[in-house]
Structures are given as C-alpha cells and as structure tokens.
Protein backbone atom coordinates (compact mmCIF):
# COMPACT_ATOMS: atom_id res chain seq x y z
CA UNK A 1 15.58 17.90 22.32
CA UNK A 2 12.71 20.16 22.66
CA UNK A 3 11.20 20.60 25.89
CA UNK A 4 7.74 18.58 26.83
CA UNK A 5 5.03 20.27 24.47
CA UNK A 6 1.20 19.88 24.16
CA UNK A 7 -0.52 19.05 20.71
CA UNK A 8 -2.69 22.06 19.48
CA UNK A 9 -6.36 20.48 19.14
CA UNK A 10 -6.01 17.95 22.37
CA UNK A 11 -3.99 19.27 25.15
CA UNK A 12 -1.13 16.33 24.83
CA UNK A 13 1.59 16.57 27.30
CA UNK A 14 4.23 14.11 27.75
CA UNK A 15 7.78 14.46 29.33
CA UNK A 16 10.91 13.02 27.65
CA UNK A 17 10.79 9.98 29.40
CA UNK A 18 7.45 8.74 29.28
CA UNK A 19 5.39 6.76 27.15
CA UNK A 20 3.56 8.70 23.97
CA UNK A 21 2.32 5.66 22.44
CA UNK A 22 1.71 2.80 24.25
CA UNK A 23 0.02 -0.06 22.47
CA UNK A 24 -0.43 -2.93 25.00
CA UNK A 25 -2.41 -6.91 23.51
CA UNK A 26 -3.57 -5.34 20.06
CA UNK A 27 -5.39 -7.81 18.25
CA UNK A 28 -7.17 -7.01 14.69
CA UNK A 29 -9.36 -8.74 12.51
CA UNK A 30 -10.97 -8.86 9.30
CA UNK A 31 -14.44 -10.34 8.42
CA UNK A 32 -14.54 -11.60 5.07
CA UNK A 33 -17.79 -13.35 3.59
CA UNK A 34 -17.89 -16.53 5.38
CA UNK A 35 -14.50 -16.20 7.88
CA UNK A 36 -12.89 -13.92 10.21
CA UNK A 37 -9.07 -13.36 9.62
CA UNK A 38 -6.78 -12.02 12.04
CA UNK A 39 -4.41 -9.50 10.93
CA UNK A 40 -3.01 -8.55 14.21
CA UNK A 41 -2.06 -10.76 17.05
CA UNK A 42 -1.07 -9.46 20.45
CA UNK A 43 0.77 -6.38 19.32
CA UNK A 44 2.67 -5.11 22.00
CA UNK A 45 4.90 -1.72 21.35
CA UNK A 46 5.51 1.52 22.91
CA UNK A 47 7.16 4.97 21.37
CA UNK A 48 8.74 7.36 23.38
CA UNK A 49 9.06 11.62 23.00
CA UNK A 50 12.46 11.76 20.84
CA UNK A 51 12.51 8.31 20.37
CA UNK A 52 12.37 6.49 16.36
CA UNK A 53 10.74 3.02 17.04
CA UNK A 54 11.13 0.92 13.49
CA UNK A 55 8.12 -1.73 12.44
CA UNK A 56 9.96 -3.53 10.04
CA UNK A 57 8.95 -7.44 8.22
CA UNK A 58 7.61 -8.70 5.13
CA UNK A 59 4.96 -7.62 2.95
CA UNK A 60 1.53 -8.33 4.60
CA UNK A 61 3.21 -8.75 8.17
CA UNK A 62 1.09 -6.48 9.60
CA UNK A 63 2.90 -3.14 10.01
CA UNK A 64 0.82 -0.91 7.66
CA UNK A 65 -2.42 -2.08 9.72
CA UNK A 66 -0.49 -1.36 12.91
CA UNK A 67 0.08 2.07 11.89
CA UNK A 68 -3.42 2.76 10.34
CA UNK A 69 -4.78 1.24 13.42
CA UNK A 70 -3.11 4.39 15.57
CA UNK A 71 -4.97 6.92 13.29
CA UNK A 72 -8.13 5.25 12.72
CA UNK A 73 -7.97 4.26 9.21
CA UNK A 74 -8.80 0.77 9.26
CA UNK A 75 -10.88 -0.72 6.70
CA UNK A 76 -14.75 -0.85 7.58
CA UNK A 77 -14.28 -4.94 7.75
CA UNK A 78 -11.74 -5.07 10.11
CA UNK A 79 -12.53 -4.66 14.10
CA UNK A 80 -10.46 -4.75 16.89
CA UNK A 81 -11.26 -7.29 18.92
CA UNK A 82 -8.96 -7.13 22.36
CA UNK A 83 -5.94 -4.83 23.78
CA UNK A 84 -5.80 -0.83 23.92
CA UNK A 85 -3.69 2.02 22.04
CA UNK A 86 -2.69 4.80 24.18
CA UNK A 87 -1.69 8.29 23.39
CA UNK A 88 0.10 10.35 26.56
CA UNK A 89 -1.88 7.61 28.57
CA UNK A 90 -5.44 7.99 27.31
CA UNK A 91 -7.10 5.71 25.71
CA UNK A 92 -7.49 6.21 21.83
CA UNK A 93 -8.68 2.95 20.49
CA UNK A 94 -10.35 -0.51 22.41
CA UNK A 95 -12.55 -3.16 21.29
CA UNK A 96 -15.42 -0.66 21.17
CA UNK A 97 -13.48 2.47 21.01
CA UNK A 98 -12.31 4.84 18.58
CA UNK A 99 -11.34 8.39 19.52
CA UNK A 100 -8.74 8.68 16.55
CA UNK A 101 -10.95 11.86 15.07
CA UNK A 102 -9.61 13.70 18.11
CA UNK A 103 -5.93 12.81 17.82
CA UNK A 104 -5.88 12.39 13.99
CA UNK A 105 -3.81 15.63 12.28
CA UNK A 106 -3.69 17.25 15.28
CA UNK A 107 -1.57 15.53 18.04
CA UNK A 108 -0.60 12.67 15.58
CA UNK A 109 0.50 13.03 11.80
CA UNK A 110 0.45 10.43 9.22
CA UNK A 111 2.91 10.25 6.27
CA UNK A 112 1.76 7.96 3.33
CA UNK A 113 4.15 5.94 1.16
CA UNK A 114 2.71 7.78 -1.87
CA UNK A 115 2.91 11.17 -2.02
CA UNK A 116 0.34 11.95 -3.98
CA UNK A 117 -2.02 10.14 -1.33
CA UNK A 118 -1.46 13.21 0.62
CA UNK A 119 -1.09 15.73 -1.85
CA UNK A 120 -4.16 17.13 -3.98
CA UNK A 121 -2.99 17.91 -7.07
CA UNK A 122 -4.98 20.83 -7.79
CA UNK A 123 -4.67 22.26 -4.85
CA UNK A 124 -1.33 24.83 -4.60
CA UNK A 125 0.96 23.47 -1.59
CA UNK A 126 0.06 27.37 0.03
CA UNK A 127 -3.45 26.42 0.15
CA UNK A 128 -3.49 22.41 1.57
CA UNK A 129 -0.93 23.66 4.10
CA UNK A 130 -3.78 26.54 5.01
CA UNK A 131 -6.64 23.75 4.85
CA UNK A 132 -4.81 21.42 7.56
CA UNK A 133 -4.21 24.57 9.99
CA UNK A 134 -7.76 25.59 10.21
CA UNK A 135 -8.88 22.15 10.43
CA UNK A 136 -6.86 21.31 13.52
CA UNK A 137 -5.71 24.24 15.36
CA UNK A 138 -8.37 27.14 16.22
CA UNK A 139 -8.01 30.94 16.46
CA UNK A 140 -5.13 31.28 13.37
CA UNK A 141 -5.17 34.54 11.21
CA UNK A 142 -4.41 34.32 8.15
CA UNK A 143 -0.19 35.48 9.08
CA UNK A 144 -0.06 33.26 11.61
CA UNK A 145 -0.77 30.49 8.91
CA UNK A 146 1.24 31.99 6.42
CA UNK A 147 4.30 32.10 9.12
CA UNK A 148 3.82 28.50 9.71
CA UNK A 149 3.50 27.42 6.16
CA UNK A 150 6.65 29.26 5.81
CA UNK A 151 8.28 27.87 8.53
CA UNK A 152 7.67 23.91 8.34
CA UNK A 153 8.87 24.03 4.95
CA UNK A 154 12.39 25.89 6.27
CA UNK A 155 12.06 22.79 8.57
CA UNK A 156 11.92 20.61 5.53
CA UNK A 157 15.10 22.24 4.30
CA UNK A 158 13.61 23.90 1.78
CA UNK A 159 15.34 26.30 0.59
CA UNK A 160 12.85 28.31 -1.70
CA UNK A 161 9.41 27.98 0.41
CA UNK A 162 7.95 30.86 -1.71
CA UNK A 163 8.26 28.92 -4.95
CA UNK A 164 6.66 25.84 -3.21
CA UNK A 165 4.28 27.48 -1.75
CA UNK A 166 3.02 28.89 -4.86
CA UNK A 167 3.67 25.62 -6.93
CA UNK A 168 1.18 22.39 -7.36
CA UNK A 169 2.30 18.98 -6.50
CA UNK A 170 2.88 18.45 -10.18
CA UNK A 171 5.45 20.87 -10.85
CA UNK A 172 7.54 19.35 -7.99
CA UNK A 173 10.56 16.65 -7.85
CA UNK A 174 9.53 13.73 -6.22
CA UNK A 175 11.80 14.47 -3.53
CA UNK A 176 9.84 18.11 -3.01
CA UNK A 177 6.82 16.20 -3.18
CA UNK A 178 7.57 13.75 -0.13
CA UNK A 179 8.86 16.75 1.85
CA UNK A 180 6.00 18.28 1.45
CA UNK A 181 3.73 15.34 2.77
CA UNK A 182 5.97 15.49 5.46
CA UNK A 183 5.34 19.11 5.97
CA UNK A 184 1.50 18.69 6.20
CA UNK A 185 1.71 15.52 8.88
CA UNK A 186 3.85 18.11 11.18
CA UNK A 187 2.92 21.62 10.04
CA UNK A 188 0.28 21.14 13.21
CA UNK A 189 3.53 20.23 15.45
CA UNK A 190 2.04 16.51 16.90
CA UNK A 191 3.56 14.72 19.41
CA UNK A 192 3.94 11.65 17.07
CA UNK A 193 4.53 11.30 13.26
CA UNK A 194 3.54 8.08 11.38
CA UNK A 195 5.60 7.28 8.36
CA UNK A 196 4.19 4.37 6.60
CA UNK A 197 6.97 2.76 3.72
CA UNK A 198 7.39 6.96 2.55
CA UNK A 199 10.31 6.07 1.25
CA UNK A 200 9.59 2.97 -1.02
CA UNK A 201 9.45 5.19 -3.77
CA UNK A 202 12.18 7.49 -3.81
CA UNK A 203 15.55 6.77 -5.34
CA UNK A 204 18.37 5.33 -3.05
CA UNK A 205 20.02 9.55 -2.61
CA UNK A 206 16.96 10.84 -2.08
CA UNK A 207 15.98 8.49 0.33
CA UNK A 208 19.17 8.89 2.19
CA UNK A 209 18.31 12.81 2.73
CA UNK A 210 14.32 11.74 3.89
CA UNK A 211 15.91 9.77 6.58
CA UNK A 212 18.05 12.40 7.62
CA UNK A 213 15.07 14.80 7.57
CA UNK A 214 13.19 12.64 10.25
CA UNK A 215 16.44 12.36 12.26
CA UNK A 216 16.69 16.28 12.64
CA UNK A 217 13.05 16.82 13.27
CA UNK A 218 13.01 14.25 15.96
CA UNK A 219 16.02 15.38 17.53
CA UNK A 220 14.57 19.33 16.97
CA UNK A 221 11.44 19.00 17.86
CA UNK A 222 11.41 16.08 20.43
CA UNK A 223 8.28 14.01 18.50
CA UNK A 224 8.46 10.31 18.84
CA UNK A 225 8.11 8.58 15.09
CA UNK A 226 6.74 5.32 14.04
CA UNK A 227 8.53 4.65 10.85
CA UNK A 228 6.98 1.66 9.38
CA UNK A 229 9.18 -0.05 6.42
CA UNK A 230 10.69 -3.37 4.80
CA UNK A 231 14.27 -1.84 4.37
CA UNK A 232 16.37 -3.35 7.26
CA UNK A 233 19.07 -1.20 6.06
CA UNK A 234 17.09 2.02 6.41
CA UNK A 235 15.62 0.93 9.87
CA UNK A 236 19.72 0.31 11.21
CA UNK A 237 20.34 3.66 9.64
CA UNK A 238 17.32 5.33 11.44
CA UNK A 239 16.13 3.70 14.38
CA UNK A 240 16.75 3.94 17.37
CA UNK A 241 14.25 0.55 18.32
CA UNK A 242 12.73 -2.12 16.45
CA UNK A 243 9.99 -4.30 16.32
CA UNK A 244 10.16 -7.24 13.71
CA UNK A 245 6.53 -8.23 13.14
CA UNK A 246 5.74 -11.74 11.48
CA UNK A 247 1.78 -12.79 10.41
CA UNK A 248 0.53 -10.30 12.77
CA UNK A 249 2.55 -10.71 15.81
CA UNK A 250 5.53 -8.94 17.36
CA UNK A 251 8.12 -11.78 17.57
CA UNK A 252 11.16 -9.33 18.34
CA UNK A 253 11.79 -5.99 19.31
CA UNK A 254 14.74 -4.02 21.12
CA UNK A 255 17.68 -1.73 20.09
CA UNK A 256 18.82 -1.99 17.23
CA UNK A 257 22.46 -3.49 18.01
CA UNK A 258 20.16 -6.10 20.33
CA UNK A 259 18.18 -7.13 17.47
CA UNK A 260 20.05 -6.54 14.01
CA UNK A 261 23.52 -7.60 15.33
CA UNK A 262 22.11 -10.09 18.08
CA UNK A 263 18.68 -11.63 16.33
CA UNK A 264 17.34 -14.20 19.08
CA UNK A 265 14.70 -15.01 16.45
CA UNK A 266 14.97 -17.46 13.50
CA UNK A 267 12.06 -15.40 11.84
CA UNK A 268 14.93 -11.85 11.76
CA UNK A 269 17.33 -13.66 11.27
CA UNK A 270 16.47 -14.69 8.00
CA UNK A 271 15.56 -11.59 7.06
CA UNK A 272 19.20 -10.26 7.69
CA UNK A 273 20.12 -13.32 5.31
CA UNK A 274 18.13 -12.17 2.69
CA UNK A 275 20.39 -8.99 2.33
CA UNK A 276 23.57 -9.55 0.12
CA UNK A 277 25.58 -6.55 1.54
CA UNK A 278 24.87 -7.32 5.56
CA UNK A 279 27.22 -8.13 7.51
C-alpha cells in the first residue's frame, strides 16, 4: 500500500486508517409532477484508503444514485433532503450543499458502466487523457502529460500504450475500451474511484481481468473504491466490505464472510438464493 497521498486539485490527505468517504443519514428524493419519491433512505456507509467497499442489490435499489450522489450527478429533480457525504472529513454534499465540482475528476474518479459514456469517440485516447490533466491538475507541460498518459495506461496493463494512445475508442476491444475509462477516472491519481456496474457489459474473462485490475490498483496505489454492482459473485471475488441496499436503504453491510456466508437479513439472503452455483 502506498503511503498517505493528497489529490492534485484539492489538497486531500488521509492516512491508511481513516475514513475517505464517510456518508452518515443520506436521504434522496425525487419530485415528480404531483409527488415526491424517495430514492434514498438513511444511507449510512463509509470507505476506507485501500479498502474495496461493494454496493450490491437489485435493479433500482438505489446504488447507482448512491454513487452519483458522491460526484454530484444527480438528476435536476432529485434533492437531498437530510444526512452529509464526507470526503477526508469535509463536507462535500448536505441538504443545501454541493461542493462535488471541487472533488469531481480530481480527488474522486468515476467509472461508468458504458464505456462509451466516458469515451468520445472522436476524440484519440492521447488527446481525452490530455483534456482531463489540464482540467484538474495545474502547471503540466506538455511531457509531463505525455509521461502520465503513458504511465496510467502501463498501470492498466497495457502493453502497447503508443498504439492506444494514438487509436480512437472505435478501433479498440471492448476490453481496451473499459481500461481506458478506467485510465481517465485515475490518470489524475484520486483518493477514491467510483465504479458504477463497469463490468455489466463485458464478457465473463474479461470481466475476470477488470476485477483484477481494481485489485492491483487499490493495493498499488492505496485508493479506496466504491464498486457499485448486482453480481454477488463479483462483489465475494472483489470486496473486501459490503453493503446490501434494498428500496433505498442499507439493510446490511459488513465483511464479506459476515454477510455472504452469515446473511442476518432475509432481504440477502434471498439474493444468495437466487444464484444456482452458490454455495
């Protein structure tokens, strides 16, 4: 593990053992035309330096407005109404509050399930690599950028960045493609990555070598990761916590021997039913 680091754009500095992301009472709602919805009740959820915290449950649970809650993308409907995200103990979002612009790309990095949500596809990978530098980290030349573009994509395990570099999204794999978007949420070395369902769309071996990826760059670089999915297979494989979230609330979260070997809730347990090769 790396030792304690400071984001580029926001002067982040945590030690191994404290909180990074601390989200304490998070409740979320949506206004619709004549009734308020909530789509997050109570969250409460905390991510360590080094640490892989899963989000895992059901399709419209409430993970993927968790996560876009930490970075500020929330639909213009939807408010947040009571409870406090925390990044290295500041205050980032309250009912009231939202200082995501300074965080967002810098000291945290999202990863999308699609790729292509990240990539521009007429944009070469050289040049949106370039783009998300001088957006979020000042006084670069133009070798210290190249270096770095160079250098999060040998962190990728890339093994011919030159050809990527010089290539557009289009004339990558799929796999390429999601390593990329991977590249860009890091390339401006946050404290915390995001990875909302990125690997819904890869095939089962490619998947397999994503996860791996995030492994090694945790345990490289020391970020914490939020790795938001609906694979309980890929959380075990992953994680080392998770929170099972159910209509908008937390309703379990530990280790993952405590909660996928030892569910205390009906709700998880179910979903471990609902995999034919669990045991």
């Amino acid at each position: 593990m790396t030792s304690p680091a400071t984001g580029p754009a926001t002067g982040l500095t945590t030690g191994p053992d404290t909180s990074l992301l601390h989200i304490e009472g998070l409740s979320v709602t949506a206004r619709l035309a004549t009734d308020r919805l909530r789509l997050l009740d109570g969250v409460d959820l905390e991510v360590r330096r080094g640490q892989i915290v899963g989000v895992v449950g059901e399709s419209g649970s409430g993970k993927t407005t968790l996560a876009r809650a930490v970075v500020g993308l929330l639909e213009r409907n939807v408010t947040v109404e009571s409870g406090a995200i925390e990044l290295a103990g500041d205050v980032v979002v309250a009912p009231g509050v939202d200082r995501t612009d300074r965080i967002r790309g810098s000291a945290v990095g999202m990863v999308f399930q699609d790729a292509s949500r990240s990539l521009n596809p007429l944009m070469k990978v050289r040049t949106q690599l370039s783009e998300v530098l001088r957006r979020h980290v000042r006084g670069l030349t133009k070798v210290d950028v190249e270096q770095r573009s160079v250098e999060v994509l040998g962190q990728m395990r890339i093994s011919d960045p030159a050809r990527v570099l010089d290539s557009y999204p289009h004339q990558l794999s799929g796999g390429l493609r999601q390593r990329v978007a991977i590249a860009l949420a890091v390339v401006t070395r946050p404290a915390l990555v995001i990875a909302d369902e990125c690997t819904t769309a890869l095939d089962v071996t490619t998947q397999t070598k994503v996860v791996g990826l995030f492994r090694t760059l945790v345990d490289e670089l020391g970020i914490g990761l939020l790795f938001v999915t609906h694979d309980l297979m890929l959380a075990s494989d992953l994680c080392d916590r998770i929170a099972v979230m159910s209509r908008g609330r937390v309703v379990e979260q530990g280790g993952v021997e405590d909660v996928l070997d030892r569910p205390r809730q009906e709700y998880t347990r179910r979903l471990l039913a609902a995999i034919p090769s669990w045991t």
